[in-house]
PDB file of N, CA and C in Angstrom:
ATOM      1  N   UNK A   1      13.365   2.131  36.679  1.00  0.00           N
ATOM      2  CA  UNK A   1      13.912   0.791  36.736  1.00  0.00           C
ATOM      3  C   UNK A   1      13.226  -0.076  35.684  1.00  0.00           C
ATOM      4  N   UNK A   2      13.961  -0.876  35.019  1.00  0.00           N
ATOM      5  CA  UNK A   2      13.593  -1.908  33.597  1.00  0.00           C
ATOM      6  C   UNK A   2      13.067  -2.880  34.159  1.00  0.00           C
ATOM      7  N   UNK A   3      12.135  -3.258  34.320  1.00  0.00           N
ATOM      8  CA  UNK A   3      11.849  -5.095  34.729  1.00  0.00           C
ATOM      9  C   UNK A   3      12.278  -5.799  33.860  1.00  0.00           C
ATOM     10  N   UNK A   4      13.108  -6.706  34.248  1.00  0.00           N
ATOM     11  CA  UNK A   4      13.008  -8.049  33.127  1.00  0.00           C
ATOM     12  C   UNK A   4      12.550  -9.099  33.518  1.00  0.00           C
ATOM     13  N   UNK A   5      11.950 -10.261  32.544  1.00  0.00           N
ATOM     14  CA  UNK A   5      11.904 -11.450  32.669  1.00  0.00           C
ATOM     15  C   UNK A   5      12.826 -12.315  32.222  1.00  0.00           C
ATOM     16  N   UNK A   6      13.217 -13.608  32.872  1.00  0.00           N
ATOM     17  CA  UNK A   6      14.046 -14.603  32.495  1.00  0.00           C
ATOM     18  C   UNK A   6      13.502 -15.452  32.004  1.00  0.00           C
ATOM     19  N   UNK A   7      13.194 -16.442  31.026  1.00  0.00           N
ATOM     20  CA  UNK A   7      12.825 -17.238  30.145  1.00  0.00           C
ATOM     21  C   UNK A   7      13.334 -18.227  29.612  1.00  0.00           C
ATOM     22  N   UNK A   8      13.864 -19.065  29.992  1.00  0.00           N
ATOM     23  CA  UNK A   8      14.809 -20.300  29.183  1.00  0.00           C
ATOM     24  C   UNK A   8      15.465 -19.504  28.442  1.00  0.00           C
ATOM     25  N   UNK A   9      16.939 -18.825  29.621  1.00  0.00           N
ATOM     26  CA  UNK A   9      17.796 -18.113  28.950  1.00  0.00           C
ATOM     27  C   UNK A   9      17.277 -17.314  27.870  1.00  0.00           C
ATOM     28  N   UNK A  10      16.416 -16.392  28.037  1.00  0.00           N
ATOM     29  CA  UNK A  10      16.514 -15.223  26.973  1.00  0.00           C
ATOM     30  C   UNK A  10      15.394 -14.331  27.930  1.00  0.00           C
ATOM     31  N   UNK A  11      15.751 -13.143  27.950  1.00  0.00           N
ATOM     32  CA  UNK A  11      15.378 -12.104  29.104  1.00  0.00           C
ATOM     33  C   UNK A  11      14.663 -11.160  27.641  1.00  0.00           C
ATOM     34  N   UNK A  12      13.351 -11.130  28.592  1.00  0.00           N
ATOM     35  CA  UNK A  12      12.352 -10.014  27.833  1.00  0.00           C
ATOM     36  C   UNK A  12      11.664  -9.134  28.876  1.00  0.00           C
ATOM     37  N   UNK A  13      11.542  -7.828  28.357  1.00  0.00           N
ATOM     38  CA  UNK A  13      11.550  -6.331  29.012  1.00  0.00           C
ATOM     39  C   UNK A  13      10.352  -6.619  28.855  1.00  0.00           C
ATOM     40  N   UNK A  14       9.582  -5.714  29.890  1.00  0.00           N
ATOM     41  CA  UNK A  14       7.934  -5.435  30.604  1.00  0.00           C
ATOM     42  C   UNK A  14       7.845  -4.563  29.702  1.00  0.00           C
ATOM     43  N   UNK A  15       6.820  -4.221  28.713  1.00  0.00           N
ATOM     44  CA  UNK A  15       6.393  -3.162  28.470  1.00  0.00           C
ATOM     45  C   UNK A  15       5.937  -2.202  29.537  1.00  0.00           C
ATOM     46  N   UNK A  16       5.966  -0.878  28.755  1.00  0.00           N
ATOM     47  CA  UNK A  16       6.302   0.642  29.605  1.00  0.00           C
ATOM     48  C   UNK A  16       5.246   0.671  29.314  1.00  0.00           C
ATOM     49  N   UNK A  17       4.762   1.374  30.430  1.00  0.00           N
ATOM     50  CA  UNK A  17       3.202   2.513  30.374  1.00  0.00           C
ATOM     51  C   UNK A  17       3.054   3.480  29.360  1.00  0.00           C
ATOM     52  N   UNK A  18       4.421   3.637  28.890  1.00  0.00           N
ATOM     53  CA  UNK A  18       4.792   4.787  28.303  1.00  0.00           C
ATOM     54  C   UNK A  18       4.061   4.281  26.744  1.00  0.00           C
ATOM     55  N   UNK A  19       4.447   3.149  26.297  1.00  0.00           N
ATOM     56  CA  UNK A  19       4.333   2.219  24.934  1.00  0.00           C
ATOM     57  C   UNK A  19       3.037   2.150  24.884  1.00  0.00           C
ATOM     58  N   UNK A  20       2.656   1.744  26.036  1.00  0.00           N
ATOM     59  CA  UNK A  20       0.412   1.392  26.371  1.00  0.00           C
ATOM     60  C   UNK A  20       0.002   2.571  26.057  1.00  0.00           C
ATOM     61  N   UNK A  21       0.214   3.964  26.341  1.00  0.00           N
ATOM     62  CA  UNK A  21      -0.239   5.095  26.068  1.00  0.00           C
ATOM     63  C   UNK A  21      -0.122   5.586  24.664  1.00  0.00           C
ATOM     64  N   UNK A  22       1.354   4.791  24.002  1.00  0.00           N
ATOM     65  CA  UNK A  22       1.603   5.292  22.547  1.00  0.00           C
ATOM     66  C   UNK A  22       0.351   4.421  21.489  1.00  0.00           C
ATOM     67  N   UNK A  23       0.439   3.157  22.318  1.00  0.00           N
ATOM     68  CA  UNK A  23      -0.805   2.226  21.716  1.00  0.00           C
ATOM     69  C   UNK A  23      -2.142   2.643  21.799  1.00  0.00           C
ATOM     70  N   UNK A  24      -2.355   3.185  23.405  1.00  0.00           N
ATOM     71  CA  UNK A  24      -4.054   3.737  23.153  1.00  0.00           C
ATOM     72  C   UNK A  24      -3.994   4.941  22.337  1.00  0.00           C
ATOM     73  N   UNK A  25      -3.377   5.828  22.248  1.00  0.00           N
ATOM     74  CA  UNK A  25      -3.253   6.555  21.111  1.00  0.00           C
ATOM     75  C   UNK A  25      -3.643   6.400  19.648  1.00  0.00           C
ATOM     76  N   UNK A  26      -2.711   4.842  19.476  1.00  0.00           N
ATOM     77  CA  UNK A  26      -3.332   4.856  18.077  1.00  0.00           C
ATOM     78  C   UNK A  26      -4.793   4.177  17.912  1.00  0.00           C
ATOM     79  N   UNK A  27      -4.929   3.544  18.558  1.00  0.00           N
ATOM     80  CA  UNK A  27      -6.657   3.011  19.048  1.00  0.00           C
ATOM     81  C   UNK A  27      -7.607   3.979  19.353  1.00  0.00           C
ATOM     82  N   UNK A  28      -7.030   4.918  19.269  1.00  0.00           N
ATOM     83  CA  UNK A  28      -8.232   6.442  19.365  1.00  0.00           C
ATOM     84  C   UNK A  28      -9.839   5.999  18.947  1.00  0.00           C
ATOM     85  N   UNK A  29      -9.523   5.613  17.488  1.00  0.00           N
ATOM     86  CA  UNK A  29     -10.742   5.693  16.375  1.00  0.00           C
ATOM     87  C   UNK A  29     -11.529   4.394  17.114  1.00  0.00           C
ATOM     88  N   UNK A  30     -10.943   3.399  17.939  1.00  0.00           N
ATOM     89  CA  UNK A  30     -12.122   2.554  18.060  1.00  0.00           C
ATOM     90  C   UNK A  30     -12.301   2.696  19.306  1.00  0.00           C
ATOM     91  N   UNK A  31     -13.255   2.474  19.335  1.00  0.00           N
ATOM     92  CA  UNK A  31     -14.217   2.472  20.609  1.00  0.00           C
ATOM     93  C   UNK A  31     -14.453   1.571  21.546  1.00  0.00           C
ATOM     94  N   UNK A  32     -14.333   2.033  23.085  1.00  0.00           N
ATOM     95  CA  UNK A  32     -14.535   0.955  24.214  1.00  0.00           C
ATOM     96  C   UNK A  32     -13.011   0.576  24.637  1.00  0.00           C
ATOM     97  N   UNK A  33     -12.563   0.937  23.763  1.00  0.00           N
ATOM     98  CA  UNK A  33     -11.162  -0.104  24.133  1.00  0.00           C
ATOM     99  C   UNK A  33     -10.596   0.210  25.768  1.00  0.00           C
ATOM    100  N   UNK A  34     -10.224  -1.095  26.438  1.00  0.00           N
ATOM    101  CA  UNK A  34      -9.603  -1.231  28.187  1.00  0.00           C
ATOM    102  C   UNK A  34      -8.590  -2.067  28.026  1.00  0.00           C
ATOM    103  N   UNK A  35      -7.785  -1.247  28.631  1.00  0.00           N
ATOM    104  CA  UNK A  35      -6.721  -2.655  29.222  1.00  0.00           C
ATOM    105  C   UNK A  35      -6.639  -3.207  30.708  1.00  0.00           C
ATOM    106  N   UNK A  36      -5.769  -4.302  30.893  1.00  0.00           N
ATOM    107  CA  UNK A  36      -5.482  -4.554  32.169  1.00  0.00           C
ATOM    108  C   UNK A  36      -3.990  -4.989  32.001  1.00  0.00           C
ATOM    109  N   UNK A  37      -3.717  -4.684  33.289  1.00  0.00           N
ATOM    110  CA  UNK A  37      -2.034  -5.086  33.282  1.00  0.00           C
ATOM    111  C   UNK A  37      -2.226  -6.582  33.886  1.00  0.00           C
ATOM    112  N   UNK A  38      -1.042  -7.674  33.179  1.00  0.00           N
ATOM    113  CA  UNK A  38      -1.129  -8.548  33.917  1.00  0.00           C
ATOM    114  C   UNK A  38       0.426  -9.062  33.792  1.00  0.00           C
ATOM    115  N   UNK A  39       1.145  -9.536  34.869  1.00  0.00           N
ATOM    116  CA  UNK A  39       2.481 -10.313  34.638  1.00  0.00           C
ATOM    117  C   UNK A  39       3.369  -8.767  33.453  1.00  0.00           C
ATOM    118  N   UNK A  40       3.188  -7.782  33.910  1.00  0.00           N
ATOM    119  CA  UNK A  40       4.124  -6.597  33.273  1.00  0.00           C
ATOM    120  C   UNK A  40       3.506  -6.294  32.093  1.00  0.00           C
ATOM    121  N   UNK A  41       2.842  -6.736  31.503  1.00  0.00           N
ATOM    122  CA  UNK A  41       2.203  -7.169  30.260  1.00  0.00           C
ATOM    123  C   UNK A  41       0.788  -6.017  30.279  1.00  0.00           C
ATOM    124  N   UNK A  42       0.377  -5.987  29.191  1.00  0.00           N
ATOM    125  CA  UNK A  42      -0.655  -4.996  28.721  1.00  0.00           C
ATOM    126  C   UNK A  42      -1.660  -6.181  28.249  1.00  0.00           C
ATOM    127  N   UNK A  43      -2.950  -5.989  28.623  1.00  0.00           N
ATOM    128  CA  UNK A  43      -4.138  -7.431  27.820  1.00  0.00           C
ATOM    129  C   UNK A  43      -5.083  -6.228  27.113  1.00  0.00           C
ATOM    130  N   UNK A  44      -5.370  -6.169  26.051  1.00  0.00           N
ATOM    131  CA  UNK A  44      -6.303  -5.088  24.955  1.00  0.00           C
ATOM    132  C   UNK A  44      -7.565  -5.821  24.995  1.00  0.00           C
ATOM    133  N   UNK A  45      -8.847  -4.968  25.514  1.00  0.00           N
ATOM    134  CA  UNK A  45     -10.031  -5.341  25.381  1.00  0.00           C
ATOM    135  C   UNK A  45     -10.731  -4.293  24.656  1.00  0.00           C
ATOM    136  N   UNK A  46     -12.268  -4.556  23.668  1.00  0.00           N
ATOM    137  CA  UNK A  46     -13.147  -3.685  23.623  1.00  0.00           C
ATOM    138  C   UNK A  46     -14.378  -5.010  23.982  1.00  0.00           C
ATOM    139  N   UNK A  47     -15.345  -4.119  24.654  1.00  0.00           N
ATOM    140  CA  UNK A  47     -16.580  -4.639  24.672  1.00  0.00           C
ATOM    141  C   UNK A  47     -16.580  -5.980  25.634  1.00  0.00           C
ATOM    142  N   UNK A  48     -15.535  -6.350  26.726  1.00  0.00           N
ATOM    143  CA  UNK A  48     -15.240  -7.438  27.206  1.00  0.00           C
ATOM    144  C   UNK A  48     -14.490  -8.575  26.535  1.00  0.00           C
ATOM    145  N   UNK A  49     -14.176  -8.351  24.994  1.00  0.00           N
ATOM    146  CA  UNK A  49     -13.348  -8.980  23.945  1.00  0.00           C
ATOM    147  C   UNK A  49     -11.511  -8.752  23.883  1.00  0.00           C
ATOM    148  N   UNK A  50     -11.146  -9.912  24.573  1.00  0.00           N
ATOM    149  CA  UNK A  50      -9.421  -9.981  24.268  1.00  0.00           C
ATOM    150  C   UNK A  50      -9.328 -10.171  23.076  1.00  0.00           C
ATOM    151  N   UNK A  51      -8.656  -8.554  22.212  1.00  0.00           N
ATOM    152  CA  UNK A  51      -8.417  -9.236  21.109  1.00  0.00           C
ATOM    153  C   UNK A  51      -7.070  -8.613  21.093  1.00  0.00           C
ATOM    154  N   UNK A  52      -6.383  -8.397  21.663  1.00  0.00           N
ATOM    155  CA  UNK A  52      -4.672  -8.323  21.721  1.00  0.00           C
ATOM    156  C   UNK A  52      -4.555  -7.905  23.185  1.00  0.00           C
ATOM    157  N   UNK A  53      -2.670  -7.172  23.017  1.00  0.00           N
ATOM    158  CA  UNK A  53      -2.454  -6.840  23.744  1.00  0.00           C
ATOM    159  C   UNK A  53      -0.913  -5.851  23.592  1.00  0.00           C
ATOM    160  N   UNK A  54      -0.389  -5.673  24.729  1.00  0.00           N
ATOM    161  CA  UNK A  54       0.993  -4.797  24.591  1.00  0.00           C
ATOM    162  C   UNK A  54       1.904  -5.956  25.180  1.00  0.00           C
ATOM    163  N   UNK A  55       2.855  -6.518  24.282  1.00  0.00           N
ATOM    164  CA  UNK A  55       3.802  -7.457  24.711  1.00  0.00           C
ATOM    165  C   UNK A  55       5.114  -7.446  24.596  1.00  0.00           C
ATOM    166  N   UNK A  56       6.128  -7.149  25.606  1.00  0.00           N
ATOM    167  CA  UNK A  56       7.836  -6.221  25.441  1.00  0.00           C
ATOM    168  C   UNK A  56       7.578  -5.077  24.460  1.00  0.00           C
ATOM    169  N   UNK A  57       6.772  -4.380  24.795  1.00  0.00           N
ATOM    170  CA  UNK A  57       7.091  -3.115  24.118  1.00  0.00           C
ATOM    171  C   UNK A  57       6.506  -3.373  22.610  1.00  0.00           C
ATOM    172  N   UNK A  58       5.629  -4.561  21.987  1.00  0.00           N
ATOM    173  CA  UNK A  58       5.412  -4.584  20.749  1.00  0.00           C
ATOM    174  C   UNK A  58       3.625  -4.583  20.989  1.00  0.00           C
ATOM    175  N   UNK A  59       3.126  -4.317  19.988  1.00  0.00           N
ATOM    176  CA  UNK A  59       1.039  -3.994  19.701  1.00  0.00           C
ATOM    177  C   UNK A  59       1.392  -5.402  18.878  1.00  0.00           C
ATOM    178  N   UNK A  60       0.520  -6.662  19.256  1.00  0.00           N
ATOM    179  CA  UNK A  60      -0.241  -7.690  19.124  1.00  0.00           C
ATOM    180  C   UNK A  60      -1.475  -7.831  19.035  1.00  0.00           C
ATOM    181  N   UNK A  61      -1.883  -8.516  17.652  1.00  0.00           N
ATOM    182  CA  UNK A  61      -3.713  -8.436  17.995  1.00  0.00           C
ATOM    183  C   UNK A  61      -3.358 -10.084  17.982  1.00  0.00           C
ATOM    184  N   UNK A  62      -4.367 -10.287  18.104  1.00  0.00           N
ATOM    185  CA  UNK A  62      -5.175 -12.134  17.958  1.00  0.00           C
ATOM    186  C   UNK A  62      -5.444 -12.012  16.347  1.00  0.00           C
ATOM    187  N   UNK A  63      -4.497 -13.637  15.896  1.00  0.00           N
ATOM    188  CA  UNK A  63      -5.027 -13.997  14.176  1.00  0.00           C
ATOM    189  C   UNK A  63      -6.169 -14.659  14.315  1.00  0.00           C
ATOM    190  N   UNK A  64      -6.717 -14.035  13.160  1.00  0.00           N
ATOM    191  CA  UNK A  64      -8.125 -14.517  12.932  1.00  0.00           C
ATOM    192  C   UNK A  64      -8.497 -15.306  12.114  1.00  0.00           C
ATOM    193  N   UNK A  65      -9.314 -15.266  11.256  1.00  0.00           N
ATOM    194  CA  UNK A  65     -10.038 -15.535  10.372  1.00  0.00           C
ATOM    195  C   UNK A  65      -9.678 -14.691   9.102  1.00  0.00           C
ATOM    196  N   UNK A  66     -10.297 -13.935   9.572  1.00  0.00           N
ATOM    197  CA  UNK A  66     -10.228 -12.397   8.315  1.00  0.00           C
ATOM    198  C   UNK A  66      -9.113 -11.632   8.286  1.00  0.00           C
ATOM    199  N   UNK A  67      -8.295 -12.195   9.097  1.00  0.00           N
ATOM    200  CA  UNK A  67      -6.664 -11.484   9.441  1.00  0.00           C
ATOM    201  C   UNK A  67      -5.722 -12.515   8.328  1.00  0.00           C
ATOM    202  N   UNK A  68      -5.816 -13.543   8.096  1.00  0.00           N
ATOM    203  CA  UNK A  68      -5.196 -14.996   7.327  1.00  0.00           C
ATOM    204  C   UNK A  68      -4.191 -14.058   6.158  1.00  0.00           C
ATOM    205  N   UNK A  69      -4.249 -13.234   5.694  1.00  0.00           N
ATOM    206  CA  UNK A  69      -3.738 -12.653   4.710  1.00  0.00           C
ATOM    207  C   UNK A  69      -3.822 -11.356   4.576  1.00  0.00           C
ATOM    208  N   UNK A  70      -3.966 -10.652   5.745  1.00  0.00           N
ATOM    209  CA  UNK A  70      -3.292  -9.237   5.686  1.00  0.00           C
ATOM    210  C   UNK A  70      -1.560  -8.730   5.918  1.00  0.00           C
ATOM    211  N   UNK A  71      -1.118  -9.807   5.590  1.00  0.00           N
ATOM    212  CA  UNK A  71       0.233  -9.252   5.536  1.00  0.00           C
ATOM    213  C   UNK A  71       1.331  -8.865   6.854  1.00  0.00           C
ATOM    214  N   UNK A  72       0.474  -9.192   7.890  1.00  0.00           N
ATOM    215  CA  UNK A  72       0.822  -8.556   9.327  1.00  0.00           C
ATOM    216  C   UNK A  72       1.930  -9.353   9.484  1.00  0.00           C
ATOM    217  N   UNK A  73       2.966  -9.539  10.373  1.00  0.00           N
ATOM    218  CA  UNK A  73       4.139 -10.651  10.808  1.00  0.00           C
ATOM    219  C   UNK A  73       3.225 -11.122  11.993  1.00  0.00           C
ATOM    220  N   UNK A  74       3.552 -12.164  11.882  1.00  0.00           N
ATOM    221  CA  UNK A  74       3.407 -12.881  13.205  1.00  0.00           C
ATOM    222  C   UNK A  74       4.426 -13.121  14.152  1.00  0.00           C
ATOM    223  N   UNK A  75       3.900 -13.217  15.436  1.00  0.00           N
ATOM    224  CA  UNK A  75       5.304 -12.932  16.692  1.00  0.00           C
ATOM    225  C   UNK A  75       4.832 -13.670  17.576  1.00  0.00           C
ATOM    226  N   UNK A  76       5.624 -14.329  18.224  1.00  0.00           N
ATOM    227  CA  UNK A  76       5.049 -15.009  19.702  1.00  0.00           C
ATOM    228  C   UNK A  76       5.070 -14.035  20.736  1.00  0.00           C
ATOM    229  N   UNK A  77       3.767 -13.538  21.207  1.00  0.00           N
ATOM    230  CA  UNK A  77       4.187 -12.894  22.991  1.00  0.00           C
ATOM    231  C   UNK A  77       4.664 -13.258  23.900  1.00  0.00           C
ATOM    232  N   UNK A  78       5.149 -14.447  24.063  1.00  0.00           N
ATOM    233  CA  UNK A  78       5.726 -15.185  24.965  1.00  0.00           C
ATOM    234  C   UNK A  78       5.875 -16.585  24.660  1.00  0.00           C
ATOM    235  N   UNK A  79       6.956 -17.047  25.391  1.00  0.00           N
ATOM    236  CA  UNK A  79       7.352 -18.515  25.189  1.00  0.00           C
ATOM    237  C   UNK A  79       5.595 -19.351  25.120  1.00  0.00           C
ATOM    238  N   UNK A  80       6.252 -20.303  24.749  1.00  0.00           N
ATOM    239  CA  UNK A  80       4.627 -21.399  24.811  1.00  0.00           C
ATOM    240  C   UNK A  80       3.248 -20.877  24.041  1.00  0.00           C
ATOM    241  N   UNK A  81       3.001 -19.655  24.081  1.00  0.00           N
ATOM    242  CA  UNK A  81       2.114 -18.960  23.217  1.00  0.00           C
ATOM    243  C   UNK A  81       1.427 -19.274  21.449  1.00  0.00           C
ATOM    244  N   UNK A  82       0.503 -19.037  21.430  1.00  0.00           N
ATOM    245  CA  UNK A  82       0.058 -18.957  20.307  1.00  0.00           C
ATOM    246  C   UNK A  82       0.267 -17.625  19.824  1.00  0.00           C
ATOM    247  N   UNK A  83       1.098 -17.495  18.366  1.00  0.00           N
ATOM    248  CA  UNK A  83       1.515 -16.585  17.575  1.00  0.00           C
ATOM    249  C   UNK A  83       0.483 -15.465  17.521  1.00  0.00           C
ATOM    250  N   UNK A  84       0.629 -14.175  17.330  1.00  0.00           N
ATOM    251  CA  UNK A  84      -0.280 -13.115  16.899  1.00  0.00           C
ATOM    252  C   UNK A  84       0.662 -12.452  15.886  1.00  0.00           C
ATOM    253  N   UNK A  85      -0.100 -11.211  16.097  1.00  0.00           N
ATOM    254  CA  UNK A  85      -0.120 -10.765  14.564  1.00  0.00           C
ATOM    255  C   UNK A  85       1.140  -9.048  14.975  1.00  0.00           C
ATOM    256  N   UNK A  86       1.861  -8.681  14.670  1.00  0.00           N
ATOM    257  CA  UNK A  86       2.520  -7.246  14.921  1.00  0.00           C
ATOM    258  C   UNK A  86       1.746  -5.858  14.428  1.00  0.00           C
ATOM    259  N   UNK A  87       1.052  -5.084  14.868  1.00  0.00           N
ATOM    260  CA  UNK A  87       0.635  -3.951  13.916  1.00  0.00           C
ATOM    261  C   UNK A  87       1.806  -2.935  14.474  1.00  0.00           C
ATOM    262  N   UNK A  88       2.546  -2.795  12.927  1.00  0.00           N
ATOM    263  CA  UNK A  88       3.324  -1.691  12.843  1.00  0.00           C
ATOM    264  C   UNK A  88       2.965  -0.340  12.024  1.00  0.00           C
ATOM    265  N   UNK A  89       2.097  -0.120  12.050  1.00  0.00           N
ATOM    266  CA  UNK A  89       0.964   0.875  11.273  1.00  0.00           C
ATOM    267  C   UNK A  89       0.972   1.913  12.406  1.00  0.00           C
ATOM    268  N   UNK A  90       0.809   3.149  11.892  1.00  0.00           N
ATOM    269  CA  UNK A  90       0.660   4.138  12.801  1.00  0.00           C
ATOM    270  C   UNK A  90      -0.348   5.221  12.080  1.00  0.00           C
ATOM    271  N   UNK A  91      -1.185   4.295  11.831  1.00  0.00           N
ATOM    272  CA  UNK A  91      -2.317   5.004  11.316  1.00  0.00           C
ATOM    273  C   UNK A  91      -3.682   4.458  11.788  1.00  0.00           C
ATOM    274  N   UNK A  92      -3.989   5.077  12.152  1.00  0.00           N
ATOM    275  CA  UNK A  92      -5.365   5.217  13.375  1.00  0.00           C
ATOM    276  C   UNK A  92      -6.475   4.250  12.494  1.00  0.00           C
ATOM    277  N   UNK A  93      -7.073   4.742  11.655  1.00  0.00           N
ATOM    278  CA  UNK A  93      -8.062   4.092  10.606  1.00  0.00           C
ATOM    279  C   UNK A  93      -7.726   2.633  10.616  1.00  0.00           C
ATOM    280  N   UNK A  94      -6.363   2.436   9.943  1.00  0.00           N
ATOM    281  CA  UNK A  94      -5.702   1.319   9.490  1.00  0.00           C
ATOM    282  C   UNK A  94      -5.748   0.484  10.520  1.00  0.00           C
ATOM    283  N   UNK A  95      -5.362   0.759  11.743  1.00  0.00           N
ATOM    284  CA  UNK A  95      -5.499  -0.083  13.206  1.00  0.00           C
ATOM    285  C   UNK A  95      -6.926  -0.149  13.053  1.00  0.00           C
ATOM    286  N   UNK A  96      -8.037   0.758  13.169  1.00  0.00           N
ATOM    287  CA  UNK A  96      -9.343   0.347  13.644  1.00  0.00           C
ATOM    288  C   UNK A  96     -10.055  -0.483  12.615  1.00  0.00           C
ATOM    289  N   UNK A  97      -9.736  -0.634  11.112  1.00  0.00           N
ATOM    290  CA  UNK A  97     -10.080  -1.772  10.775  1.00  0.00           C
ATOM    291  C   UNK A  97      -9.142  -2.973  10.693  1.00  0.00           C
ATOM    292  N   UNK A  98      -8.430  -3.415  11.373  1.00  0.00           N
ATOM    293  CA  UNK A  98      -7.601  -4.708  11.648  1.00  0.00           C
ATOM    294  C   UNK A  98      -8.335  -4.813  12.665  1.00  0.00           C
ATOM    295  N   UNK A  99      -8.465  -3.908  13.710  1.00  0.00           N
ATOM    296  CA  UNK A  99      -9.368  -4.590  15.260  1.00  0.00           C
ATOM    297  C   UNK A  99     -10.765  -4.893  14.743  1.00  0.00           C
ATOM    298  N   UNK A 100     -11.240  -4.222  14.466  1.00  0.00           N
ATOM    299  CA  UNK A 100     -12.572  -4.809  14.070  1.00  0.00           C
ATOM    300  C   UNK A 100     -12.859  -5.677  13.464  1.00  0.00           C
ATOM    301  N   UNK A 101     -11.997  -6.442  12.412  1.00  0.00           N
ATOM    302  CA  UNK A 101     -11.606  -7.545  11.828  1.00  0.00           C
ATOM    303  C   UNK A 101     -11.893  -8.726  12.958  1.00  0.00           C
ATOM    304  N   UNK A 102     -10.780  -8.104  13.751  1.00  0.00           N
ATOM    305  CA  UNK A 102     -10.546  -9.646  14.527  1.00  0.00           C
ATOM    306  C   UNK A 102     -11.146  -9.413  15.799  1.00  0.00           C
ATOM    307  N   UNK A 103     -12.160  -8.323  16.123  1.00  0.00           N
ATOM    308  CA  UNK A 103     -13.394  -8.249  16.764  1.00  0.00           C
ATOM    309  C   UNK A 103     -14.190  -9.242  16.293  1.00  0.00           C
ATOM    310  N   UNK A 104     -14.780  -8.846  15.380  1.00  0.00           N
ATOM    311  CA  UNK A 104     -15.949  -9.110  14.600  1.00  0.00           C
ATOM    312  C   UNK A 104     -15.867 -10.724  14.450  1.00  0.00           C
ATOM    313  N   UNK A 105     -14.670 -11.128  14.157  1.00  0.00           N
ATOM    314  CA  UNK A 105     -14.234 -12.717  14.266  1.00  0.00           C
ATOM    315  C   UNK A 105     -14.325 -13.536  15.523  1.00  0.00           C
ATOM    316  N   UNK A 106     -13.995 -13.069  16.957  1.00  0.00           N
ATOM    317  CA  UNK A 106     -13.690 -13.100  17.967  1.00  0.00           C
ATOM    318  C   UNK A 106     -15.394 -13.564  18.884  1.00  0.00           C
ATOM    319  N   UNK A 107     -16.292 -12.659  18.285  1.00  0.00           N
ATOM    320  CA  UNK A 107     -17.825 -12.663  18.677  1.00  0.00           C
ATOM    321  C   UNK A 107     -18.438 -13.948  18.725  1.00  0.00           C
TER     322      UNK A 107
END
């Protein structure tokens, strides 16, 4: 069964467990990383640090500092939200230095 949410007329899908697993996957290379589910939603921690998350099925980190000009799109996770960043990279390395980026910023 699909969960949806309703939203000032526009309905957005729960990310799947299935997507969180394709995500910790590519987060292999860094270390510590936890999630928690909250409101259908995926929240990405390392080290006690929110620095993204899994939102309708899309990998969000937190813009940073040192993120300002890597090229990433920015997306809202939800209505009212402050924008993050999309990693559409499916390369392990490439993810673990964007997180550590906006780790290292986050501290």
């Amino acid at each position: 069964m699909v969960q949806t949410k309703l939203v000032i007329g526009r309905s957005f899908i729960a990310s799947s467990k299935d997507y969180l697993e394709y995500v910790l996957e590519l987060l292999r290379e860094v270390e510590s990383v936890t999630y928690k589910k909250m409101m259908g939603e995926y929240m990405l921690y390392k080290e006690d640090i929110l620095f993204g998350g899994v939102y309708d099925n899309r990998f969000l980190i937190k813009k940073t500092k040192s993120l300002e000009n890597s090229g990433l799109k920015e997306q809202i996770p939800y209505p009212s939200a402050k924008s993050m960043l999309l990693i559409d990279s499916e390369d392990p390395d490439e993810i673990k230095r964007l997180v550590l980026l906006a780790i290292n910023d986050l501290k």
